[in-house]
PDB file of N, CA and C in Angstrom:
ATOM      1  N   UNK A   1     -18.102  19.612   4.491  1.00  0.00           N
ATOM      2  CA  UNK A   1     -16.897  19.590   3.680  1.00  0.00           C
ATOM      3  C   UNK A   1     -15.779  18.892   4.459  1.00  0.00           C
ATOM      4  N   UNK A   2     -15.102  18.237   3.867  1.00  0.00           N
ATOM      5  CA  UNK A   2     -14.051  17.578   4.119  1.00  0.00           C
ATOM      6  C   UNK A   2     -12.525  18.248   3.967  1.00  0.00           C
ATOM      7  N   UNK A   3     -11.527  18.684   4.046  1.00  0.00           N
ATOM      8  CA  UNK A   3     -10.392  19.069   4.020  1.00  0.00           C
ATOM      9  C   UNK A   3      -9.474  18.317   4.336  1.00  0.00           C
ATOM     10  N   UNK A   4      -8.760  17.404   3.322  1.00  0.00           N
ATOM     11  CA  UNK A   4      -7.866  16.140   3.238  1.00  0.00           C
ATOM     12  C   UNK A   4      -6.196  16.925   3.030  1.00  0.00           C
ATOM     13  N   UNK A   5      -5.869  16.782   3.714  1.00  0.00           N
ATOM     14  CA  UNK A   5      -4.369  17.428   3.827  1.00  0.00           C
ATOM     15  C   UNK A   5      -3.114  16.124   4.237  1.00  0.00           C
ATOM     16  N   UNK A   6      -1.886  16.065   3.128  1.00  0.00           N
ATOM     17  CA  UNK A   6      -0.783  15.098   3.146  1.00  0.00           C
ATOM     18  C   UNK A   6       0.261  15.824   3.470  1.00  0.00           C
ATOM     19  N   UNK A   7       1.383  16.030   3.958  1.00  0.00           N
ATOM     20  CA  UNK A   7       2.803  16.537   3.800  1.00  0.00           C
ATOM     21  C   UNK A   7       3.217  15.362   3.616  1.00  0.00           C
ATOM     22  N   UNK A   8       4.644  15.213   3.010  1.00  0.00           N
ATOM     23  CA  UNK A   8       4.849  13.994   2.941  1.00  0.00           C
ATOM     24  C   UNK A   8       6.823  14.477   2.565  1.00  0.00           C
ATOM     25  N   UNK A   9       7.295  13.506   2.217  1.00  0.00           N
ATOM     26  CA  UNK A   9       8.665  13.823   1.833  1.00  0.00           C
ATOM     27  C   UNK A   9       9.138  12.195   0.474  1.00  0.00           C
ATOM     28  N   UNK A  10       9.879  13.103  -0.136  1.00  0.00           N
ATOM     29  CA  UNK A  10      10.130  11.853  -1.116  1.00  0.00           C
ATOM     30  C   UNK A  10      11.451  11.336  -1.194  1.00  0.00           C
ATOM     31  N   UNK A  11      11.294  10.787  -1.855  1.00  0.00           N
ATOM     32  CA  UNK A  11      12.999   9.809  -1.323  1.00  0.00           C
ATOM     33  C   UNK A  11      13.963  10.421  -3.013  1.00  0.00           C
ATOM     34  N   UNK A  12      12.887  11.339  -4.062  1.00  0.00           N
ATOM     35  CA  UNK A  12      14.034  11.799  -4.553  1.00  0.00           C
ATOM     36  C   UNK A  12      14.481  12.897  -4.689  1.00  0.00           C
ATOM     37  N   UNK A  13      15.701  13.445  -5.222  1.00  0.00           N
ATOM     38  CA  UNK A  13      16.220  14.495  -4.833  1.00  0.00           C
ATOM     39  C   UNK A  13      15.906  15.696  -5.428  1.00  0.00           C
ATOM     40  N   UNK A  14      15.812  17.141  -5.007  1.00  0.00           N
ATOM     41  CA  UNK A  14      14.991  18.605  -5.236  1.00  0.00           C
ATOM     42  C   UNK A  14      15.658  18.276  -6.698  1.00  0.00           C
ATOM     43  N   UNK A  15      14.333  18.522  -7.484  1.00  0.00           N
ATOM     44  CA  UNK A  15      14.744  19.458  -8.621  1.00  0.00           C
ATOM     45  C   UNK A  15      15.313  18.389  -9.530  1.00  0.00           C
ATOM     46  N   UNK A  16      14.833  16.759  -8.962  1.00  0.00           N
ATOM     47  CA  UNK A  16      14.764  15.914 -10.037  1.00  0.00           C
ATOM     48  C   UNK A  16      13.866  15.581 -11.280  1.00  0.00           C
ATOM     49  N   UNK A  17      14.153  14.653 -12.353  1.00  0.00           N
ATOM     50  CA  UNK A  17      13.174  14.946 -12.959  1.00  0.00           C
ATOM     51  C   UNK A  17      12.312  13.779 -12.459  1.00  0.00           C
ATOM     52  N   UNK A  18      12.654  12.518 -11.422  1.00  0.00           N
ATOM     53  CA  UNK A  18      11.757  11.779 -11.129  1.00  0.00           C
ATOM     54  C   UNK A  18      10.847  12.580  -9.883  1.00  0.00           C
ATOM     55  N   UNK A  19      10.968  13.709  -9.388  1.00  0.00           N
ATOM     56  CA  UNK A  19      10.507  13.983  -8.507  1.00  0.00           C
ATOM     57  C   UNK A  19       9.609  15.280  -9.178  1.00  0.00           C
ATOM     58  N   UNK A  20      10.131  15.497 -10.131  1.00  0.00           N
ATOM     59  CA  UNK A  20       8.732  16.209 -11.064  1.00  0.00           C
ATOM     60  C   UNK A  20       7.365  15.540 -11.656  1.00  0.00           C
ATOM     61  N   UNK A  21       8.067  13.853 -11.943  1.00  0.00           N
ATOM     62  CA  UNK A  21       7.427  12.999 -12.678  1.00  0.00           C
ATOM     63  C   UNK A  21       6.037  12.492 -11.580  1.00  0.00           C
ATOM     64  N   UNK A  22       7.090  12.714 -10.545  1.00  0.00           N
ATOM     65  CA  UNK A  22       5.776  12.122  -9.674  1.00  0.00           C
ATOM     66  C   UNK A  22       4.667  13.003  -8.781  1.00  0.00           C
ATOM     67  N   UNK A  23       5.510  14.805  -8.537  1.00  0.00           N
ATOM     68  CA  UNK A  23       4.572  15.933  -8.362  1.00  0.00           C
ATOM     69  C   UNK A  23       3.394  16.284  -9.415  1.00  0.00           C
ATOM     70  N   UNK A  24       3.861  16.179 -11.048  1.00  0.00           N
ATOM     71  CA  UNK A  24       2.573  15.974 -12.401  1.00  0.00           C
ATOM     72  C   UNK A  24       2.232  14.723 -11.949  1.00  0.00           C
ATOM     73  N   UNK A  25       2.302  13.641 -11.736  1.00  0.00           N
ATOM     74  CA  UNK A  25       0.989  12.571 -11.220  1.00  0.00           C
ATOM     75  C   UNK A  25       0.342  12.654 -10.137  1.00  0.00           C
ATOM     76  N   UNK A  26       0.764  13.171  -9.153  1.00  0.00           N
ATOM     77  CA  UNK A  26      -0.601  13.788  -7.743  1.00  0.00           C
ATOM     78  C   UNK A  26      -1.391  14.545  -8.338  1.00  0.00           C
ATOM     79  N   UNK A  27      -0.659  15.654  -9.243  1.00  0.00           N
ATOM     80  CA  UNK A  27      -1.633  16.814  -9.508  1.00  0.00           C
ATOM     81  C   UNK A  27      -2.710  16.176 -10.436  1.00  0.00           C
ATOM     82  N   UNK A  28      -2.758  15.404 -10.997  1.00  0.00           N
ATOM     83  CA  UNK A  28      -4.032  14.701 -12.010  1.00  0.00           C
ATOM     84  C   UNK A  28      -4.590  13.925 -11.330  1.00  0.00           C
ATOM     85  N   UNK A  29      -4.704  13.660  -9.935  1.00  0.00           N
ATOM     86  CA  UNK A  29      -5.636  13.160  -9.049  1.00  0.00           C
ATOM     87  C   UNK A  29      -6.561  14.642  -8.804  1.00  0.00           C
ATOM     88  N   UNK A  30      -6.512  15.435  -9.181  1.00  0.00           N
ATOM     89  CA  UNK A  30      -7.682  16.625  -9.482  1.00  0.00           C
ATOM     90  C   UNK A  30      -9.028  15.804 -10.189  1.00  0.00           C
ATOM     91  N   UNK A  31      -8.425  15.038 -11.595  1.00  0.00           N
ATOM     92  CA  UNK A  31      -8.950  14.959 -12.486  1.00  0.00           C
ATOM     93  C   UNK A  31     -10.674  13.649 -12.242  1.00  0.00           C
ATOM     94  N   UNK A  32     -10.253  12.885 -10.935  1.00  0.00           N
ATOM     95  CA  UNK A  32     -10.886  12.492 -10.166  1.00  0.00           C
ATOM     96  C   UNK A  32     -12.366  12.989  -9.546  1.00  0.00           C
ATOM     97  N   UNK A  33     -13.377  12.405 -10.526  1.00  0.00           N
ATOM     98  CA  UNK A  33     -14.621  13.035  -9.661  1.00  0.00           C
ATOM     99  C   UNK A  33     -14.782  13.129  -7.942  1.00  0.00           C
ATOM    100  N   UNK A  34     -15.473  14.638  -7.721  1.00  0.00           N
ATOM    101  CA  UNK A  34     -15.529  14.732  -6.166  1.00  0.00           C
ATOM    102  C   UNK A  34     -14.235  15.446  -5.736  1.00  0.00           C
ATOM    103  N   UNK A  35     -13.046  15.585  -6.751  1.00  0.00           N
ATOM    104  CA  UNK A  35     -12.072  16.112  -5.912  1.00  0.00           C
ATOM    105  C   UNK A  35     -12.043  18.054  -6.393  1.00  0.00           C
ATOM    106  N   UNK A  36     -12.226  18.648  -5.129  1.00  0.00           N
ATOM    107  CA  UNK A  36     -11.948  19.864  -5.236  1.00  0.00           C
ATOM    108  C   UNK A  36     -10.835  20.228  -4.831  1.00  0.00           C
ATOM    109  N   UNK A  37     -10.343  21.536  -5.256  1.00  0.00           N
ATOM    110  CA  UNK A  37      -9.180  22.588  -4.678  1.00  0.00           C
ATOM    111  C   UNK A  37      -7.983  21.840  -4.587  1.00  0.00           C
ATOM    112  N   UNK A  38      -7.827  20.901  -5.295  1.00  0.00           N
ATOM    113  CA  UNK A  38      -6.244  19.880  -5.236  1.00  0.00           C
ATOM    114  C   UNK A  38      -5.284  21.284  -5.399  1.00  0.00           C
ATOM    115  N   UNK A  39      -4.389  21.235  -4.684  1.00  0.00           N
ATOM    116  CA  UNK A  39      -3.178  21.910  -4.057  1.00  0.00           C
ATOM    117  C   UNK A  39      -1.936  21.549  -3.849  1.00  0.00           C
ATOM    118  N   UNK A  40      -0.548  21.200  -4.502  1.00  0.00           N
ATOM    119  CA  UNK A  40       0.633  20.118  -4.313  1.00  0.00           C
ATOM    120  C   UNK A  40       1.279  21.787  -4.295  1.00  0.00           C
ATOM    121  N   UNK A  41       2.202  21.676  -2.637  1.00  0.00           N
ATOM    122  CA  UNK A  41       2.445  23.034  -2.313  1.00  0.00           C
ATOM    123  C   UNK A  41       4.629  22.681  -1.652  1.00  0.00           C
ATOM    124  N   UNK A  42       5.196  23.443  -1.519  1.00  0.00           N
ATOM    125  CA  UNK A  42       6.705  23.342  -1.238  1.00  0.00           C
ATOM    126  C   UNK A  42       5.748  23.613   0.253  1.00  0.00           C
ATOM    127  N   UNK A  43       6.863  22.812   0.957  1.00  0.00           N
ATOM    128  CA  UNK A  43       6.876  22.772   2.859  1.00  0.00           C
ATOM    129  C   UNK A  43       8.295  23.841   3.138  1.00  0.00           C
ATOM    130  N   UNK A  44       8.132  24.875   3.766  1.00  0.00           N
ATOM    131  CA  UNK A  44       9.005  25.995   4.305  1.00  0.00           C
ATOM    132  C   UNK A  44       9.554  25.554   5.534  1.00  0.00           C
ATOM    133  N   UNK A  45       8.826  25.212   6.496  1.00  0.00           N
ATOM    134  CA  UNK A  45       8.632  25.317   7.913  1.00  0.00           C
ATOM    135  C   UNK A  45      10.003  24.406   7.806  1.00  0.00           C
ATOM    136  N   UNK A  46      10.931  25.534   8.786  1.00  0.00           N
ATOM    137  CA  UNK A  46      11.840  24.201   9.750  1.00  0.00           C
ATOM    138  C   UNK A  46      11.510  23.446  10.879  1.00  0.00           C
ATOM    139  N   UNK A  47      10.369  22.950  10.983  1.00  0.00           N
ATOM    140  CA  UNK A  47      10.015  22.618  12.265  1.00  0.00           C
ATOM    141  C   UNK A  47       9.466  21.050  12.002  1.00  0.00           C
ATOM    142  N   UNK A  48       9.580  20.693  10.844  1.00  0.00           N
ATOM    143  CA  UNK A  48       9.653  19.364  10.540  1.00  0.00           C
ATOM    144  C   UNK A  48      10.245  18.841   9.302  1.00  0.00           C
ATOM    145  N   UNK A  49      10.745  18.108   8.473  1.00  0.00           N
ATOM    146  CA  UNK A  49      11.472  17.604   7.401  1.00  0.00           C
ATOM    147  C   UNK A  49      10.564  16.871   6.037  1.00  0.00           C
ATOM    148  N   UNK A  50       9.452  17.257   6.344  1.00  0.00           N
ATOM    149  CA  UNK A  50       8.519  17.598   5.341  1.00  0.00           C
ATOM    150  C   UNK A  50       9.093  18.245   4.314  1.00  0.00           C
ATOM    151  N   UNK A  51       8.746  17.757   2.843  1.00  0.00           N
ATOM    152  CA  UNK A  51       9.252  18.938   1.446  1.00  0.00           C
ATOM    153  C   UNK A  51       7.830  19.311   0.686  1.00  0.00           C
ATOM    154  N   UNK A  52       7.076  18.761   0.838  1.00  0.00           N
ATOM    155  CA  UNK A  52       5.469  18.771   0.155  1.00  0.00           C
ATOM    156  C   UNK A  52       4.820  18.411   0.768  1.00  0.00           C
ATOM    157  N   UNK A  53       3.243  19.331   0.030  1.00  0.00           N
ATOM    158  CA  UNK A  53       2.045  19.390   0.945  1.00  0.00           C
ATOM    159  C   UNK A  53       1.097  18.678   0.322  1.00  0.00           C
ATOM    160  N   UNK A  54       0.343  18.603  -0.029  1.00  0.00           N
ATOM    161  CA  UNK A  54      -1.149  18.076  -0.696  1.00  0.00           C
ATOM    162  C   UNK A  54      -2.225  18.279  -0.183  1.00  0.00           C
ATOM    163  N   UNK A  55      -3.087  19.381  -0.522  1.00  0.00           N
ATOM    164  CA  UNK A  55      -4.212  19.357   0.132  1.00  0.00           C
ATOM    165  C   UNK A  55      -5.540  19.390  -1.062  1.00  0.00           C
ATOM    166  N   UNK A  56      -6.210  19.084  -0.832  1.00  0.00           N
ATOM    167  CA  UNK A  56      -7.879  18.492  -1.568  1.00  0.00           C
ATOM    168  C   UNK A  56      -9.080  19.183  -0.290  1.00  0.00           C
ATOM    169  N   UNK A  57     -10.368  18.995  -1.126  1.00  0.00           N
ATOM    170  CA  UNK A  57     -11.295  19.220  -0.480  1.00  0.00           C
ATOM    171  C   UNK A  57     -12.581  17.799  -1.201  1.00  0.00           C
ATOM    172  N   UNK A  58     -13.418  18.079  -0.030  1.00  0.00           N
ATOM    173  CA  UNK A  58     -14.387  16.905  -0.707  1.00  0.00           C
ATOM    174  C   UNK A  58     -15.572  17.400   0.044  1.00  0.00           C
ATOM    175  N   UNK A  59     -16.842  16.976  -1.068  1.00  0.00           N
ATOM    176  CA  UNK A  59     -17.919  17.891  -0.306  1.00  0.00           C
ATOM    177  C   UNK A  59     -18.583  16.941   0.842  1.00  0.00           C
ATOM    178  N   UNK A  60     -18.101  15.746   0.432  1.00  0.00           N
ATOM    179  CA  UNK A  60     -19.256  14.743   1.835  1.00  0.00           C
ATOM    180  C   UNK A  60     -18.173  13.443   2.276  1.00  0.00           C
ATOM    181  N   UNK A  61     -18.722  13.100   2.884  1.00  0.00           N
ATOM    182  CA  UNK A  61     -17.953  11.831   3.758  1.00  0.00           C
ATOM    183  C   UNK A  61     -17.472  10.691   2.791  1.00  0.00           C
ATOM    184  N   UNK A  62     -18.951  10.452   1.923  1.00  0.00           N
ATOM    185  CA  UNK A  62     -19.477  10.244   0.284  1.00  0.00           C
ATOM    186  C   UNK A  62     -18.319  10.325  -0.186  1.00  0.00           C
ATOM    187  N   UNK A  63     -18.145  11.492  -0.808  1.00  0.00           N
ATOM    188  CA  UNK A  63     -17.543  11.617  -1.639  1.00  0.00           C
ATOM    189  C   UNK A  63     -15.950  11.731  -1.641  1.00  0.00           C
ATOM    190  N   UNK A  64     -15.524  11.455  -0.358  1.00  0.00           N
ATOM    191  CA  UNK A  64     -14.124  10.984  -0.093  1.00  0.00           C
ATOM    192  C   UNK A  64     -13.738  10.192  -0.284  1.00  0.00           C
ATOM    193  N   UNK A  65     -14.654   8.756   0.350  1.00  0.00           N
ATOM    194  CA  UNK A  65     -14.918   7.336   0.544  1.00  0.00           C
ATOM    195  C   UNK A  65     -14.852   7.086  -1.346  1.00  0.00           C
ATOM    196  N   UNK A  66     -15.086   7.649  -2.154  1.00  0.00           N
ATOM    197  CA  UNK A  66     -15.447   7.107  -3.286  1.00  0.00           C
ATOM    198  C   UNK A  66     -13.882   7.425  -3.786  1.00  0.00           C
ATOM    199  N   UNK A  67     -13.367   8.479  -3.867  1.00  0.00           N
ATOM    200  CA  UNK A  67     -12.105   9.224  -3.957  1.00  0.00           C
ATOM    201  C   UNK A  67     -10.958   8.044  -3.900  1.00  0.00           C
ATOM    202  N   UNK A  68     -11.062   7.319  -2.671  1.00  0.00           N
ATOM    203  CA  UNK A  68     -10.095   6.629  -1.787  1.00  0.00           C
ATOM    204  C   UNK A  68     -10.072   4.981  -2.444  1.00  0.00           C
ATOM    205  N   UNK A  69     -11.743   4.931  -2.879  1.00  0.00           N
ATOM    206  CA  UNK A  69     -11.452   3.864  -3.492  1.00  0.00           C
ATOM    207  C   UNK A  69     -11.824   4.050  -5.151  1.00  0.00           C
ATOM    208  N   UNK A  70     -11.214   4.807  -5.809  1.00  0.00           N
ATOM    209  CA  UNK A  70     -11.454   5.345  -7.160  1.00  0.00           C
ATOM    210  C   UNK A  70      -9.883   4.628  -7.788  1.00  0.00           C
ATOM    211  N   UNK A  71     -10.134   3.618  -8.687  1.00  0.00           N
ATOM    212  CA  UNK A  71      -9.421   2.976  -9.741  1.00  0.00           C
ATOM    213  C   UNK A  71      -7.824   4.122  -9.797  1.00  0.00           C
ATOM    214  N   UNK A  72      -7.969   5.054 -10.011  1.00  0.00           N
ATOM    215  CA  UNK A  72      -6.403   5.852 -10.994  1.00  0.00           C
ATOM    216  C   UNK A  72      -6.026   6.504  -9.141  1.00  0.00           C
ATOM    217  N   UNK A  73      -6.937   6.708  -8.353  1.00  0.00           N
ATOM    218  CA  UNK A  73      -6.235   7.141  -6.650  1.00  0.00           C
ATOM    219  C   UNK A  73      -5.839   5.580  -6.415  1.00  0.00           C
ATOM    220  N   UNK A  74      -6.235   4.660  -6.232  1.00  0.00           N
ATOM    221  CA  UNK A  74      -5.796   3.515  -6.262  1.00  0.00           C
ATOM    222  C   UNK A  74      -4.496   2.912  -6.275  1.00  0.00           C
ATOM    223  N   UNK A  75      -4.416   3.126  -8.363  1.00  0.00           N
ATOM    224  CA  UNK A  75      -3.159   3.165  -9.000  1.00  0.00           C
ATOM    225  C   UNK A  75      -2.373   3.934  -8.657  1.00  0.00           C
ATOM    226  N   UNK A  76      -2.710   5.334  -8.434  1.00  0.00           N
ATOM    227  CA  UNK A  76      -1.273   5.937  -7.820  1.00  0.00           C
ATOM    228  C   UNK A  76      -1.030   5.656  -6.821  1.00  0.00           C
ATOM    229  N   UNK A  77      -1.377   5.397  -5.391  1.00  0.00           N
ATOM    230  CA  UNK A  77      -0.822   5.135  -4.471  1.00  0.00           C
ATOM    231  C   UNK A  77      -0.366   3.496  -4.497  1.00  0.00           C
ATOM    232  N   UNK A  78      -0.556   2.647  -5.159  1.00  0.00           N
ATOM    233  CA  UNK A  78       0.248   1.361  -5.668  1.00  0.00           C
ATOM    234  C   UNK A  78       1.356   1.870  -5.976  1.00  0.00           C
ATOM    235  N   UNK A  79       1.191   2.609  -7.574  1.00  0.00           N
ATOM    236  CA  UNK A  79       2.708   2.653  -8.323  1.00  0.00           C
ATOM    237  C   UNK A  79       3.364   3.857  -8.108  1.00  0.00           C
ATOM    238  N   UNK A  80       2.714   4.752  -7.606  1.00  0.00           N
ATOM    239  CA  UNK A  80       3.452   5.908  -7.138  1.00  0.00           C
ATOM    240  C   UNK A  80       4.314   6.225  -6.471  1.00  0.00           C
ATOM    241  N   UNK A  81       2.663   6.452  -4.703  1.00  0.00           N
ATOM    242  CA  UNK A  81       2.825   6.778  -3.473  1.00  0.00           C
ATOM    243  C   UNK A  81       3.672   5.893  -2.772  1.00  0.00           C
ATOM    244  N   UNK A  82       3.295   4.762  -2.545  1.00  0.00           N
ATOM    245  CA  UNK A  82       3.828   3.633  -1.811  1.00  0.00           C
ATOM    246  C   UNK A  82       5.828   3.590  -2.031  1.00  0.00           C
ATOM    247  N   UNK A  83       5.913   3.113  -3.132  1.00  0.00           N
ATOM    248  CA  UNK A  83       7.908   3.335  -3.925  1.00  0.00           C
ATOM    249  C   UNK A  83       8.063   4.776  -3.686  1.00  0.00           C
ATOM    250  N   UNK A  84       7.630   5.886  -3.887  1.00  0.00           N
ATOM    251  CA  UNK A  84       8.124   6.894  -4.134  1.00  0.00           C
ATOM    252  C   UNK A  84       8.302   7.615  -2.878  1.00  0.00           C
ATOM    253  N   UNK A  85       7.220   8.014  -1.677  1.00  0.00           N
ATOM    254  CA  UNK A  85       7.230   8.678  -0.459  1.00  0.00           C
ATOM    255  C   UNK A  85       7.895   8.070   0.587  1.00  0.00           C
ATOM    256  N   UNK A  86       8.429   8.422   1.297  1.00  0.00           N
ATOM    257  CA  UNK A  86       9.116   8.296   2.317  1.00  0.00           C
ATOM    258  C   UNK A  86       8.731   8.743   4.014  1.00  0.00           C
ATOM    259  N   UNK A  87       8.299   9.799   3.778  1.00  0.00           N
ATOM    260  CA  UNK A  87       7.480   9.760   5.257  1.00  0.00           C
ATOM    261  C   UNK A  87       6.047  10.757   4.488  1.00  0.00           C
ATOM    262  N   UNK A  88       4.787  10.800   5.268  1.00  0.00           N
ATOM    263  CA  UNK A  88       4.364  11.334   5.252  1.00  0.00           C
ATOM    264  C   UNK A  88       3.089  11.167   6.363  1.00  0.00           C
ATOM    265  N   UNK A  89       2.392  11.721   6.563  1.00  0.00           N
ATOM    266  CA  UNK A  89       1.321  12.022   7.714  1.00  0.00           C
ATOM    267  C   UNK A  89       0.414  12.307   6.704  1.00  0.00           C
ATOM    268  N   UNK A  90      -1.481  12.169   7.294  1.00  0.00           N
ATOM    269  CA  UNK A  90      -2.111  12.260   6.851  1.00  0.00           C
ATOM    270  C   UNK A  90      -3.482  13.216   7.804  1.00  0.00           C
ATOM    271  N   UNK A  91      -4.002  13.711   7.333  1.00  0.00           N
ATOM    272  CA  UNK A  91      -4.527  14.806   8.430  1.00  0.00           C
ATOM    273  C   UNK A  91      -6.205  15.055   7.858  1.00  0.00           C
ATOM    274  N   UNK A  92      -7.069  14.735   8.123  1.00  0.00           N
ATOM    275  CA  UNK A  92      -8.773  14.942   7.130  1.00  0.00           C
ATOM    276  C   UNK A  92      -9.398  16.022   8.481  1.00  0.00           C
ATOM    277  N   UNK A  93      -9.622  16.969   7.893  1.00  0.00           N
ATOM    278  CA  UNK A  93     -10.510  18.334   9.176  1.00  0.00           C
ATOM    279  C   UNK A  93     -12.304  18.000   8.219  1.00  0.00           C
ATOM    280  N   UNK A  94     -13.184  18.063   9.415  1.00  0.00           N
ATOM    281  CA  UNK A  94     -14.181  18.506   8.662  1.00  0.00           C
ATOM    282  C   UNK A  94     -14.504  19.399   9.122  1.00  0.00           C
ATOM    283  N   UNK A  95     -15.235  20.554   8.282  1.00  0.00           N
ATOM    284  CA  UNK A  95     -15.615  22.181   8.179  1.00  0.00           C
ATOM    285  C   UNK A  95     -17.044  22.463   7.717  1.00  0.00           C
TER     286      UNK A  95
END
């Protein structure tokens, strides 16, 4: 198993509606064969400036690799991710 984990921060402001618009489009990267346990979570911790989390699961190396290059994960990180995030880190554990 794979465990794909993002924090990330967005460039718009809490409790916008473009920043809703674009938390409902991560979450339909669920909808993506191979993707388990999709998770879009608030960041607490003062210990970095992180505001959101993202975490996924994937059962094989396979089936990440397919994930990453899957047409609508694609498109969102074109028209989304890329304009919309502002910092984020990227973190894959395997278990």
């Amino acid at each position: 198993m794979i465990r794909h984990i993002v924090p990330f921060r967005l460039k718009h402001a809490k409790g916008s509606p473009e920043e809703a618009d674009f938390l409902k489009a991560l979450a339909k990267l669920a909808d993506i064969p191979g993707v388990l346990n999709l998770q879009v979570m608030p960041q607490i911790s003062r210990k970095n400036d992180f505001t959101y989390g993202v975490s996924m699961e994937f059962a094989s190396n396979e089936t990440y690799q397919a994930y990453n290059e899957h047409p609508d994960h694609v498109a969102f990180v074109q028209g989304k991710w890329v304009p919309e995030v502002v910092a984020f880190m990227e973190i894959d554990f395997v278990y």
